[in-house]
Protein backbone atom coordinates (compact mmCIF):
# COMPACT_ATOMS: atom_id res chain seq x y z
CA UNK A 1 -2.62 -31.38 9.23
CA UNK A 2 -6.11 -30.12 9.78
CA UNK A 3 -8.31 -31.52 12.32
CA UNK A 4 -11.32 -31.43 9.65
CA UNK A 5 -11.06 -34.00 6.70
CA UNK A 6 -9.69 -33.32 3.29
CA UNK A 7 -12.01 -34.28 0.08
CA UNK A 8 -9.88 -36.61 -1.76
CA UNK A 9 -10.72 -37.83 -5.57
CA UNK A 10 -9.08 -40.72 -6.92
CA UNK A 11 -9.66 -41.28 -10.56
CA UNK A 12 -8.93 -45.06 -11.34
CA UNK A 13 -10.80 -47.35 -13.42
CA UNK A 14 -9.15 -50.78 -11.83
CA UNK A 15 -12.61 -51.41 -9.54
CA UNK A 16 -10.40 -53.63 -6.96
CA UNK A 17 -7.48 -51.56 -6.98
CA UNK A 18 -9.56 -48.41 -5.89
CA UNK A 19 -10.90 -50.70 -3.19
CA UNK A 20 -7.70 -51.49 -2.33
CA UNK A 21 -6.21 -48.06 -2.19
CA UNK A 22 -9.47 -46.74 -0.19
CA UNK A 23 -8.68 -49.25 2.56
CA UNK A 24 -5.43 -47.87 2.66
CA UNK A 25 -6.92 -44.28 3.69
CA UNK A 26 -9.63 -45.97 6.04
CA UNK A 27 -8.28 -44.60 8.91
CA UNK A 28 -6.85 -41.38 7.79
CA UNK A 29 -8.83 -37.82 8.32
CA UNK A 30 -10.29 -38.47 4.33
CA UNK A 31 -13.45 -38.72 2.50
CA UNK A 32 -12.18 -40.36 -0.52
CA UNK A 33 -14.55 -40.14 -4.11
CA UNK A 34 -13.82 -42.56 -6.77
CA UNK A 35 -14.50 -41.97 -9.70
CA UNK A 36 -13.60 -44.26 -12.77
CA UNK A 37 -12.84 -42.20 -16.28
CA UNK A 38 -11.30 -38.84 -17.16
CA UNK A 39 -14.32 -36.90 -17.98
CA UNK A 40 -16.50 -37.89 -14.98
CA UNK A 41 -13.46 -36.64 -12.71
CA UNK A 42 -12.98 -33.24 -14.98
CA UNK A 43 -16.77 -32.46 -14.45
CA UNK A 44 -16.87 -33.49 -10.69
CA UNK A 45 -13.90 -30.71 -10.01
CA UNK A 46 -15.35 -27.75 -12.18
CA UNK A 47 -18.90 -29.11 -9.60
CA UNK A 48 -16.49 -29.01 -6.79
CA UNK A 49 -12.97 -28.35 -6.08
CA UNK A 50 -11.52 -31.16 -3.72
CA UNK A 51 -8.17 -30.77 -1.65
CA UNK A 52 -6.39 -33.57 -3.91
CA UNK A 53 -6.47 -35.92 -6.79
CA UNK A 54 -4.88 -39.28 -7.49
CA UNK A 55 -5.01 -39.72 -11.24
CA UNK A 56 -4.04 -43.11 -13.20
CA UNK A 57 -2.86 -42.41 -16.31
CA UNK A 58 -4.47 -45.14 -17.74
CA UNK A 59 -8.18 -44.51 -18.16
CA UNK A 60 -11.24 -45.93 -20.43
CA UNK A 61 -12.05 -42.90 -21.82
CA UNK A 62 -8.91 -40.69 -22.25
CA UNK A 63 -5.54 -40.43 -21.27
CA UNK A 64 -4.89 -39.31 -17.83
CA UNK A 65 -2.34 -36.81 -18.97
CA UNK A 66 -4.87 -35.33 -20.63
CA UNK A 67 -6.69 -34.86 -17.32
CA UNK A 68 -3.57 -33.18 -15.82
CA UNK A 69 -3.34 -31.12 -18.84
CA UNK A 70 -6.76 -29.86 -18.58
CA UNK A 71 -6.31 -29.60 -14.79
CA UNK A 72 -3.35 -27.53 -15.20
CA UNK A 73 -4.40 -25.48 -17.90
CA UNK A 74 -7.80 -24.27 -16.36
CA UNK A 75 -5.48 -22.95 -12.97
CA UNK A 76 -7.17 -25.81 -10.84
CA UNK A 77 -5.76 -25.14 -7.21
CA UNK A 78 -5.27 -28.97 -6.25
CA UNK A 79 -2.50 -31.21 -6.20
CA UNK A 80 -2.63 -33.75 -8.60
CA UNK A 81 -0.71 -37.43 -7.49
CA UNK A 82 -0.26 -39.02 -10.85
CA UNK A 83 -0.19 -43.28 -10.74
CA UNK A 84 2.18 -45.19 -13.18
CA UNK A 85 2.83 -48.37 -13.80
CA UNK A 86 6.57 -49.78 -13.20
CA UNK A 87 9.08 -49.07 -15.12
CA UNK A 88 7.51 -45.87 -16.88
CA UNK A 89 9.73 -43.42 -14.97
CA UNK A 90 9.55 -40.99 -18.30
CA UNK A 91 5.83 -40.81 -17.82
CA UNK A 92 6.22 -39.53 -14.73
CA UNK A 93 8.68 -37.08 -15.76
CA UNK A 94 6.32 -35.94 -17.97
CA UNK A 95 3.37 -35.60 -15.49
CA UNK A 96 5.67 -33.68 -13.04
CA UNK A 97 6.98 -31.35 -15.95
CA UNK A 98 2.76 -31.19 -17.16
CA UNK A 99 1.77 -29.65 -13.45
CA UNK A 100 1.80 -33.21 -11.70
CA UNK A 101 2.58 -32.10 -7.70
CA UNK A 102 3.98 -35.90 -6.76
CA UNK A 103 3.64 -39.72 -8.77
CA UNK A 104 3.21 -42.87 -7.09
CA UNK A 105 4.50 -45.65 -8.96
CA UNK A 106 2.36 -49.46 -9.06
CA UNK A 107 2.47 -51.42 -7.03
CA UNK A 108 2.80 -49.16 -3.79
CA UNK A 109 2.32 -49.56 0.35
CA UNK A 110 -0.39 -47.76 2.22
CA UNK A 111 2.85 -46.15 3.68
CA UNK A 112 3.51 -44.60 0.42
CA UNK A 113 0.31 -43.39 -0.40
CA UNK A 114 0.04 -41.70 3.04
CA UNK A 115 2.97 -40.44 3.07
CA UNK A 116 3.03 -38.54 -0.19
CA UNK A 117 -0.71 -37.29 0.34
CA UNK A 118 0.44 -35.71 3.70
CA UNK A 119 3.21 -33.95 1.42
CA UNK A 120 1.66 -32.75 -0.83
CA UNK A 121 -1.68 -31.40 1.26
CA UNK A 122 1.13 -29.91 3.61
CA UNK A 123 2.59 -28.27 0.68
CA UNK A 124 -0.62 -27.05 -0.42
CA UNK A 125 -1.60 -25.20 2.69
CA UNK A 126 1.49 -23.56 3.41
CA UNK A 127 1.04 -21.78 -0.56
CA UNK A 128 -2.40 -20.98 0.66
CA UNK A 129 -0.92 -19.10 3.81
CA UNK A 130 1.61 -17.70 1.69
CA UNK A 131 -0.56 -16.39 -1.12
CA UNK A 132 -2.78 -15.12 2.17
CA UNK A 133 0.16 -13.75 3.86
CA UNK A 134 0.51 -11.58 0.13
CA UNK A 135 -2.94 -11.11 0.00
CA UNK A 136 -3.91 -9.82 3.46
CA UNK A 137 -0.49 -9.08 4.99
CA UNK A 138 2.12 -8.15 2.35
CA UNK A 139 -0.14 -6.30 -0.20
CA UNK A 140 0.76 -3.44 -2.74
CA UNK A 141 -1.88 -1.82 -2.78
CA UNK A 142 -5.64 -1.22 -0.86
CA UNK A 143 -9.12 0.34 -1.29
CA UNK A 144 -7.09 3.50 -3.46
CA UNK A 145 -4.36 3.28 -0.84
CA UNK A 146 -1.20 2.22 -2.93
CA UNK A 147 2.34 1.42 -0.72
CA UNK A 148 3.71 -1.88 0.66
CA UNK A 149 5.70 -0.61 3.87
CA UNK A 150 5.02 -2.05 7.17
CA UNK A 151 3.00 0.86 8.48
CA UNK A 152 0.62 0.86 5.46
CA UNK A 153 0.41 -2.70 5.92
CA UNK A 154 -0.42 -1.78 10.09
CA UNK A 155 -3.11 0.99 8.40
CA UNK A 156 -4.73 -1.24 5.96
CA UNK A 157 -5.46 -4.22 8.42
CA UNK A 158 -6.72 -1.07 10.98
CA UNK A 159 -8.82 -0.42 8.25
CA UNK A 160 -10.42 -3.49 7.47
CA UNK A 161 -11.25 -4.35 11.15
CA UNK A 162 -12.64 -0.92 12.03
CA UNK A 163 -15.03 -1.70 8.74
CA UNK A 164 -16.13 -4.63 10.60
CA UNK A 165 -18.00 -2.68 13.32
CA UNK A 166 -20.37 0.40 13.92
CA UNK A 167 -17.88 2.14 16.46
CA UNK A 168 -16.70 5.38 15.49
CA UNK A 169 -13.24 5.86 13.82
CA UNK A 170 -10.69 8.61 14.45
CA UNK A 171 -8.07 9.35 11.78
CA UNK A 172 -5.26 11.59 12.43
CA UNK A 173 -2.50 12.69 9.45
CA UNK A 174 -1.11 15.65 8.36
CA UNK A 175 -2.56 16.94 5.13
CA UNK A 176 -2.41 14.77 1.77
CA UNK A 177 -1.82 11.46 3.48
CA UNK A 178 -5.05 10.32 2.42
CA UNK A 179 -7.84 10.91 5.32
CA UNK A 180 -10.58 10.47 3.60
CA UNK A 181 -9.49 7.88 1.36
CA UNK A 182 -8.95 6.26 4.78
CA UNK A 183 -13.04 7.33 5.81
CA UNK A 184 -14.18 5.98 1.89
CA UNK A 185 -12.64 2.35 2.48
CA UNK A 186 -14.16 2.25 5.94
CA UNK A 187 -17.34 2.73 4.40
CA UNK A 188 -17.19 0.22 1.60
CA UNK A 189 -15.90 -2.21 3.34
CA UNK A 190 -18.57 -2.06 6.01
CA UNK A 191 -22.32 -3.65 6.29
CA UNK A 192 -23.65 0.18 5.35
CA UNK A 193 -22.03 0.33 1.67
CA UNK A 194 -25.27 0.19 0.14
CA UNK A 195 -26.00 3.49 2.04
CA UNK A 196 -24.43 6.84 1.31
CA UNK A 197 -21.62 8.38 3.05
CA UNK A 198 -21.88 11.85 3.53
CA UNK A 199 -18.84 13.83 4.28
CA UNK A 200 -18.74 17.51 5.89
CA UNK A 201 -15.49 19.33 5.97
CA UNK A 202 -16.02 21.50 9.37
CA UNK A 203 -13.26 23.80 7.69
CA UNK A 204 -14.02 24.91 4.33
CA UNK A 205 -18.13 25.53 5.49
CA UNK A 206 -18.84 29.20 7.70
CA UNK A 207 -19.57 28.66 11.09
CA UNK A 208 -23.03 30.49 10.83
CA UNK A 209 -24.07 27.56 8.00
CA UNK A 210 -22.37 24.68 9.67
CA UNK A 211 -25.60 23.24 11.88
CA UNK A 212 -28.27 23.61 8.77
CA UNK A 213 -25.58 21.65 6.43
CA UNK A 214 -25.64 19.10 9.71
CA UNK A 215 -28.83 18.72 10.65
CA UNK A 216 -31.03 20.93 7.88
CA UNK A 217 -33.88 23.23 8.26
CA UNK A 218 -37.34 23.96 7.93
CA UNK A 219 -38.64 26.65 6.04
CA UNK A 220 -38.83 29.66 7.36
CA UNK A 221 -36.20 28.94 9.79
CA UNK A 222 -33.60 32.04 8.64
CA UNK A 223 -33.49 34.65 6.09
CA UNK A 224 -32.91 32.74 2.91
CA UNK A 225 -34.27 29.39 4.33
CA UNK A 226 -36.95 29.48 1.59
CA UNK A 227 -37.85 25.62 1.75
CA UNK A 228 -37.17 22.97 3.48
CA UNK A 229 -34.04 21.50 3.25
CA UNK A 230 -32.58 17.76 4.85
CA UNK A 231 -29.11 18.03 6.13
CA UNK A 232 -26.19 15.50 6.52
CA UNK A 233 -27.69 14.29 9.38
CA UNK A 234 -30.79 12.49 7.17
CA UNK A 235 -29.06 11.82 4.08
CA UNK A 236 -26.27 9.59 5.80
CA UNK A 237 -28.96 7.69 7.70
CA UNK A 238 -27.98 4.09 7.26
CA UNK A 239 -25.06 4.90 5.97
CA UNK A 240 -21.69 6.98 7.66
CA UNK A 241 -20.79 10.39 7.88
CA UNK A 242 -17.35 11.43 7.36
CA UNK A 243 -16.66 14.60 9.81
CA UNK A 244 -13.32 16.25 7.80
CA UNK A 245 -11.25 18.53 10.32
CA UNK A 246 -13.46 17.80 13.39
CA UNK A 247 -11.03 19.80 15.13
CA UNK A 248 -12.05 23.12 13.25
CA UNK A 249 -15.50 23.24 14.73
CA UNK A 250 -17.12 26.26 16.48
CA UNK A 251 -17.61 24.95 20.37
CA UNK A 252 -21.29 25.58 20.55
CA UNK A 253 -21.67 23.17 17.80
CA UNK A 254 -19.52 20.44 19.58
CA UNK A 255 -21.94 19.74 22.67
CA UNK A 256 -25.33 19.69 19.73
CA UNK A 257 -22.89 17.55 18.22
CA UNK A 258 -22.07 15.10 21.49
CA UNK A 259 -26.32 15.42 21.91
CA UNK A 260 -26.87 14.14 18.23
CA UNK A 261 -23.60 11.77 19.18
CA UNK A 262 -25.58 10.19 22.11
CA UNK A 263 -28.57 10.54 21.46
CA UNK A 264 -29.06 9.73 17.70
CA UNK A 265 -31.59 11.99 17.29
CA UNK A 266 -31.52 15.86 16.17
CA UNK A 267 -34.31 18.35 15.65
CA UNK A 268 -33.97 21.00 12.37
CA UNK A 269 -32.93 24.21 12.29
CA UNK A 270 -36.24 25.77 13.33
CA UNK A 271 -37.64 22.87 13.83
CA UNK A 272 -39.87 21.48 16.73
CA UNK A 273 -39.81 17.55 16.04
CA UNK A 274 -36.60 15.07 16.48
CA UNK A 275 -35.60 12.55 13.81
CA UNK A 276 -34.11 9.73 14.65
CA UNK A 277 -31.25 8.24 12.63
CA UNK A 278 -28.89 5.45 12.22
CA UNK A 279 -25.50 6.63 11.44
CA UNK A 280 -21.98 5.43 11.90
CA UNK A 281 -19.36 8.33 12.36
CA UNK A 282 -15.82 8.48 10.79
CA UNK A 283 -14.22 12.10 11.40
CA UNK A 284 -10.49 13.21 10.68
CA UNK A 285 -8.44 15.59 11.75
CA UNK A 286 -4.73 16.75 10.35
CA UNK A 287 -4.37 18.50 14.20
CA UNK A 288 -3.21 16.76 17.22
CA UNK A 289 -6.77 16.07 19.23
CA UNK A 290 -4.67 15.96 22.88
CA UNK A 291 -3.31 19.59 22.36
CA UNK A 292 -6.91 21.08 20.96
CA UNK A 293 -8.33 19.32 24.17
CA UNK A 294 -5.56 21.00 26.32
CA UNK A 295 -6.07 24.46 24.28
CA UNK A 296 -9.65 24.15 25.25
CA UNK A 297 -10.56 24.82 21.68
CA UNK A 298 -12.04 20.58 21.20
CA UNK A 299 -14.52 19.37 23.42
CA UNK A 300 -13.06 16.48 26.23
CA UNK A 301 -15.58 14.53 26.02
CA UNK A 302 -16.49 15.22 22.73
CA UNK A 303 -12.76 13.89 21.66
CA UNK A 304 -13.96 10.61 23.99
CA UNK A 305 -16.99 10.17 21.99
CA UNK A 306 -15.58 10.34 19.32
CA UNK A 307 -12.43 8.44 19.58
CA UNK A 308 -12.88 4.67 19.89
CA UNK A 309 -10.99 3.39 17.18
CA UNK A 310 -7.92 5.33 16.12
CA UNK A 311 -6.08 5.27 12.76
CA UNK A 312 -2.69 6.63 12.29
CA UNK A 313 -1.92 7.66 8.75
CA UNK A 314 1.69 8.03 8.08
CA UNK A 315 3.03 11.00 6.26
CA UNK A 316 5.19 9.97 3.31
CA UNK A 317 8.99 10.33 5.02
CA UNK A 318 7.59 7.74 7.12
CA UNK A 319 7.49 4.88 4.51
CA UNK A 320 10.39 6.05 2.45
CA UNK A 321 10.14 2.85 0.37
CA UNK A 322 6.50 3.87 -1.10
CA UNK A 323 7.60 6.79 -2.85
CA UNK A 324 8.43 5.06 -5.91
CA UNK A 325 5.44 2.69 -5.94
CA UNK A 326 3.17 5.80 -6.00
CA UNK A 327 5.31 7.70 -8.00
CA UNK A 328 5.39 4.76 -11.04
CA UNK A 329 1.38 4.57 -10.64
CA UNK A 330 0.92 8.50 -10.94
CA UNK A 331 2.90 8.70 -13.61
CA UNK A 332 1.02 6.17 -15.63
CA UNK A 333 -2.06 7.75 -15.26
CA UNK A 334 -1.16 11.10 -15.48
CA UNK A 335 0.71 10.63 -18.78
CA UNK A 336 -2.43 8.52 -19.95
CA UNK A 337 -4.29 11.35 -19.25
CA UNK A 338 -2.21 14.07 -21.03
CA UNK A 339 -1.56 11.99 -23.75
CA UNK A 340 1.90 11.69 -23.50
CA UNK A 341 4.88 8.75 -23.72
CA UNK A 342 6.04 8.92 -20.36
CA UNK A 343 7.01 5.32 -19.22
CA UNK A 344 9.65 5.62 -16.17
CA UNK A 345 11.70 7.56 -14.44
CA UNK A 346 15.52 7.53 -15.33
CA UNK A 347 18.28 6.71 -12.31
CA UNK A 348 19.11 9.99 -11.49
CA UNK A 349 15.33 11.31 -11.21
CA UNK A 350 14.46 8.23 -8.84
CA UNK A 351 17.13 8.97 -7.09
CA UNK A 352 15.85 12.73 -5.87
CA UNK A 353 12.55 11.61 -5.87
CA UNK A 354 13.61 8.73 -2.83
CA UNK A 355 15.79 11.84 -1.40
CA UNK A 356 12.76 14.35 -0.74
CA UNK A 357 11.07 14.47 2.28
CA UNK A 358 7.86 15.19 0.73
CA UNK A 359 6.44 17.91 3.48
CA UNK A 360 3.06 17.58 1.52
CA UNK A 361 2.66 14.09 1.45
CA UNK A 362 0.81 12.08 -1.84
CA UNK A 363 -0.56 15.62 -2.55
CA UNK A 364 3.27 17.00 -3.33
CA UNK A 365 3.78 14.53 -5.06
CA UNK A 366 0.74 14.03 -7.55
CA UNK A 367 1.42 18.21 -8.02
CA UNK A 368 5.24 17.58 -8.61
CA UNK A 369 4.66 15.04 -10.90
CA UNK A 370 1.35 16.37 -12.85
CA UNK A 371 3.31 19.63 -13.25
CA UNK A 372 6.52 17.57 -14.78
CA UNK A 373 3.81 15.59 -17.34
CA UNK A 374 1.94 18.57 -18.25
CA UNK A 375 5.32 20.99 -19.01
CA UNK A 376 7.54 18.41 -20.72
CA UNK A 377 7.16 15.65 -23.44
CA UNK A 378 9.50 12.11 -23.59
CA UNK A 379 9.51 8.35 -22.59
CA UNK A 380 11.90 9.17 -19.47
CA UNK A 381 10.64 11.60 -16.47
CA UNK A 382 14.36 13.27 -15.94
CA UNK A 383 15.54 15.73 -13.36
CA UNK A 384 15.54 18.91 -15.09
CA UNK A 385 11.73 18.28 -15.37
CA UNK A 386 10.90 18.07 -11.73
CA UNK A 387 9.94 20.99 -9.42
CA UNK A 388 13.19 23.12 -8.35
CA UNK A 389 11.01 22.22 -4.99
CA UNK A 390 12.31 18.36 -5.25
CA UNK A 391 15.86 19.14 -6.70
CA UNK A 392 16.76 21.78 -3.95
CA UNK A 393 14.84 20.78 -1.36
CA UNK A 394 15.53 16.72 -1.10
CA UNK A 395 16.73 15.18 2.11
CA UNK A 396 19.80 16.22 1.08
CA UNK A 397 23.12 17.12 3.73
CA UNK A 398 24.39 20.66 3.60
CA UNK A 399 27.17 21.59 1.90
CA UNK A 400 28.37 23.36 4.70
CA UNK A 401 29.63 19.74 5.78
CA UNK A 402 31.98 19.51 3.01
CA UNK A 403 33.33 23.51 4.23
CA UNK A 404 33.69 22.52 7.56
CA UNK A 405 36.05 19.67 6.49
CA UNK A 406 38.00 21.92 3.77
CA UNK A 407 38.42 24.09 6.64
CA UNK A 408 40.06 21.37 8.72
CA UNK A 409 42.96 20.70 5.97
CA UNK A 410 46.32 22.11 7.01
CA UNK A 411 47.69 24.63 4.92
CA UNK A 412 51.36 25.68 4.44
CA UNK A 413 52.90 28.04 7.16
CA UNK A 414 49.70 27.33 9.29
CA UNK A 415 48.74 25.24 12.27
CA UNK A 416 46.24 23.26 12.52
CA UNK A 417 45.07 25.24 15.89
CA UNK A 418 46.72 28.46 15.46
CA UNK A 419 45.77 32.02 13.20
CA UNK A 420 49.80 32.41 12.57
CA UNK A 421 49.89 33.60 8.43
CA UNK A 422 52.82 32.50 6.51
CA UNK A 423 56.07 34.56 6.02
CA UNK A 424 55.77 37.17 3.87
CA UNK A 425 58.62 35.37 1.44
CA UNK A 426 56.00 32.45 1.11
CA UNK A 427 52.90 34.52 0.03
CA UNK A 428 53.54 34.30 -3.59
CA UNK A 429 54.03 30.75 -3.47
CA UNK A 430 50.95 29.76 -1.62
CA UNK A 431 48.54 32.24 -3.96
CA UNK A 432 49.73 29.94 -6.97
CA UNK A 433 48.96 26.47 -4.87
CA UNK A 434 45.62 27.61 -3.61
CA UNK A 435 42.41 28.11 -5.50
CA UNK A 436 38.85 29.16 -4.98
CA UNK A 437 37.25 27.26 -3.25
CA UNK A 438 34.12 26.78 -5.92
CA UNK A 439 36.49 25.77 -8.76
CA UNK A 440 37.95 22.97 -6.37
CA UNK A 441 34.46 22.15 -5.47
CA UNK A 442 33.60 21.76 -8.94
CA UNK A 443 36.26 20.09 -10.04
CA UNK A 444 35.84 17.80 -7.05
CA UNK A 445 32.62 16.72 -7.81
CA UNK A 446 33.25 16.28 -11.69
CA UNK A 447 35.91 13.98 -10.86
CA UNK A 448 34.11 11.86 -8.46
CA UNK A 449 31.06 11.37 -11.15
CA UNK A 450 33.53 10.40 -14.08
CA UNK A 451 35.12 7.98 -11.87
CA UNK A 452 31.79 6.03 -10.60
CA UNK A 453 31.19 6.27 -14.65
CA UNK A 454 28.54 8.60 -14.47
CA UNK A 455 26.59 7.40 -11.45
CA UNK A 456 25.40 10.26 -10.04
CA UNK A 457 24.28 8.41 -6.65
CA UNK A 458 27.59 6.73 -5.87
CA UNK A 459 29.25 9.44 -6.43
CA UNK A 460 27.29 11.53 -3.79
CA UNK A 461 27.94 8.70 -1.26
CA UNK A 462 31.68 8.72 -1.92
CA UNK A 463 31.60 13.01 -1.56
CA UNK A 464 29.19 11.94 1.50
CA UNK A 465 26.86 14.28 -0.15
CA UNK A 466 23.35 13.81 -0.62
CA UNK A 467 23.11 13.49 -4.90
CA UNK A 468 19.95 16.35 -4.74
CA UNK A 469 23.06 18.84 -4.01
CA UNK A 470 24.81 17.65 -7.22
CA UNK A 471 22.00 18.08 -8.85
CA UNK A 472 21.29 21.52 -7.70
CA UNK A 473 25.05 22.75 -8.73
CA UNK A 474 25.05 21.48 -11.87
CA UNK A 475 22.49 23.11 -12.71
CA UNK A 476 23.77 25.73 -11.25
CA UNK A 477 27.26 25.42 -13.40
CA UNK A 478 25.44 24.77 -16.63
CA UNK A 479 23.51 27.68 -16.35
């Protein structure tokens, strides 16, 4: 129990009896309201939601079961304790089966009463950590992010506490995991969402134009600086700017960088007079900062400055159980989009989509899957419509495995550790017993699917195979 009181409403129209049952809770952490007919009490909790309710069923105005009804039907969040009179066991059936959390049944002990509001307030809060737990701990999906694993759960509540502050955020991930996805839910979950973010993507924008898309210029400042222009630096003021692949800037602009950094003031290209700004910084990287540092191609203390809060983003083989999640959700959209009946995936093409490693993370995977929309019509994505990328290439175990053993079998005339052939007498004989090696594959494989009825996955596990390869020789077979 909480050290703070709970708001309890009882709803009785017995004057004396709610006396009696306030007395009960006199010393108990309550604030008790009584209120005397159905509709006063239905208007008092749409006012004001309190933590219980203990509701006679016998009211002036309406029927208490109406009440509960109403209660339940609206999606109140409060228990509701339901008071019968003796004997009417049915009724409280009734009020149990109508949403009713507990019943007390006339004439009852201040024992009984405190007892079953401790219940069913206990109850209460531990479905209000639970549906917390699912909200804030277990969730699906977050700011665009979509993926329930443990380590996007770990990224999401990184997330929301680096939103909290000013401090500057490093993200590291390898391309596609979602970067600056990662730098857009900073920013609208932070005090300077009513501000823009400005991203720069040190990358994709020439060296020689990098500083004047920072900081701007002033006319006059280069050939082709014919007016004035503001750069990042003054349209992200009061909001954040997002520096993509920090890690691909030219050096000289690092330390005007760690100045504007420090300082939080910069002066134009060409210009004579500093600006001062208020800016938060989220920058990104798909590099690993200690080995630029070491390579002396990333500033040290430019990587210090920059690095106060760090956020991991896992590539995709990392949180094998997201795949499908994702996969479902692109799907959907992208058949939406294209106008077409996709609705699923069937076994088999779940199956190789779990088995690929992904190497491109998300972005694979929206191309693999945009590509299989676009090129094919039906209600079920299949494998023959996937990339020969995610057939071939799934986290699949060589076939050499399967050699190796086949190797290992003893064969007639032959030891098991020896090169001695066969008599010459038996040579005929062991040319009609032994066949290629591909047909007995084949025929291998076949056998093993017919016999798990068609289930391409168990019959993989049972060739200790991974099912991408029977995929790949099917096709192969069929071709």
């Amino acid at each position: 129990m909480r050290s703070l009181e709970y708001k309890i409403l009882l709803v009785e129209d017995t004057v004396a009896l709610a006396r009696t049952y306030k007395g009960f809770l006199r010393d108990e952490p309550y604030i008790v309201q009584h209120l005397e007919k159905g509709g006063e009490a239905l208007e008092a909790i749409g006012n004001e939601l309190p933590d219980a309710v203990v509701l006679d069923l016998r009211l002036p105005d309406m029927n208490g079961m109406e009440v509960l009804e109403k209660l339940t039907a609206s999606g109140v969040a409060c228990p509701v304790i339901v008071i019968t009179a003796h004997g009417s066991m049915r009724t409280a059936v009734e009020a149990m089966q109508a949403g009713a959390s507990d019943f007390l049944v006339k004439p009852f002990s201040a024992d009984r009463l405190k007892v079953t509001l401790k219940n069913v307030l206990e109850k209460q809060q531990l479905i209000r950590t639970v549906e917390t737990y699912r909200d804030r701990i277990d969730r699906r999906a977050f700011e665009g992010f979509v993926g329930s694993s443990l380590a996007m759960q770990a990224v999401y509540r990184a997330i929301e506490s680096a939103a909290a502050s000013d401090a500057t955020v490093f993200v590291t991930g390898e391309s596609g995991t979602g970067k600056e996805l990662c730098a857009q839910a900073i920013h609208r979950l932070s005090k300077r969402r009513a501000k823009a973010l400005v991203p720069i993507n040190c990358a994709a924008i020439p060296k020689d134009l990098m500083e004047s898309e920072i900081f701007g210029h002033v006319k006059g400042a280069f050939t082709g600086a014919h007016l004035d222009r503001e750069g990042a630096a003054s349209l992200a003021d009061g909001g954040t700017m997002f520096l993509d692949e920090i890690c691909e800037m030219d050096m000289a602009l690092q330390s005007k960088l760690l100045r504007f950094i420090q300082s939080g003031s910069f002066t134009k290209v060409g210009g004579a007079r500093p600006v001062e700004v208020d800016i938060r910084f989220v920058c990104a990287t798909n590099r690993d900062p200690f080995k630029e540092v070491a390579a002396g191609r990333f500033r040290e203390d430019l990587y210090y400055r920059l690095h106060v809060v760090p956020i991991r983003l896992p590539p995709l083989r990392e949180r094998a159980e997201d795949v499908l999640e994702i996969a479902d959700i692109l799907l959907k959209n992208y058949a939406e989009r294209e106008g077409k009946a996709f609705c699923g995936f069937d076994d088999e093409a779940r199956a190789l989509i779990t088995a690929h490693s992904w190497p491109g993370n998300v972005r694979e995977l929206q191309n693999a899957l945009r590509q299989a929309v676009v090129l094919h019509q039906g209600e079920q994505l299949s494998p023959e419509m996937l990339p020969d990328s995610v057939v071939q290439n799934g986290n699949r175990r060589s076939f050499e495995d399967s050699e190796a053993t086949v190797q290992e079998m003893p064969v007639p005339g032959v030891s098991n550790g020896g090169n001695a052939m066969p008599p010459e007498s038996d040579l005929g004989t062991l040319a009609q017993t032994i066949r290629p090696l591909d047909e007995v594959e084949r025929e291998t494989i076949e056998r093993a699917i017919n016999l798990c009825g068609g289930d391409v996955r168990t019959a993989s596990v049972l060739l200790g195979i991974a099912p991408a390869t029977i995929y790949r020789k099917r096709k192969a077979w069929n071709s």
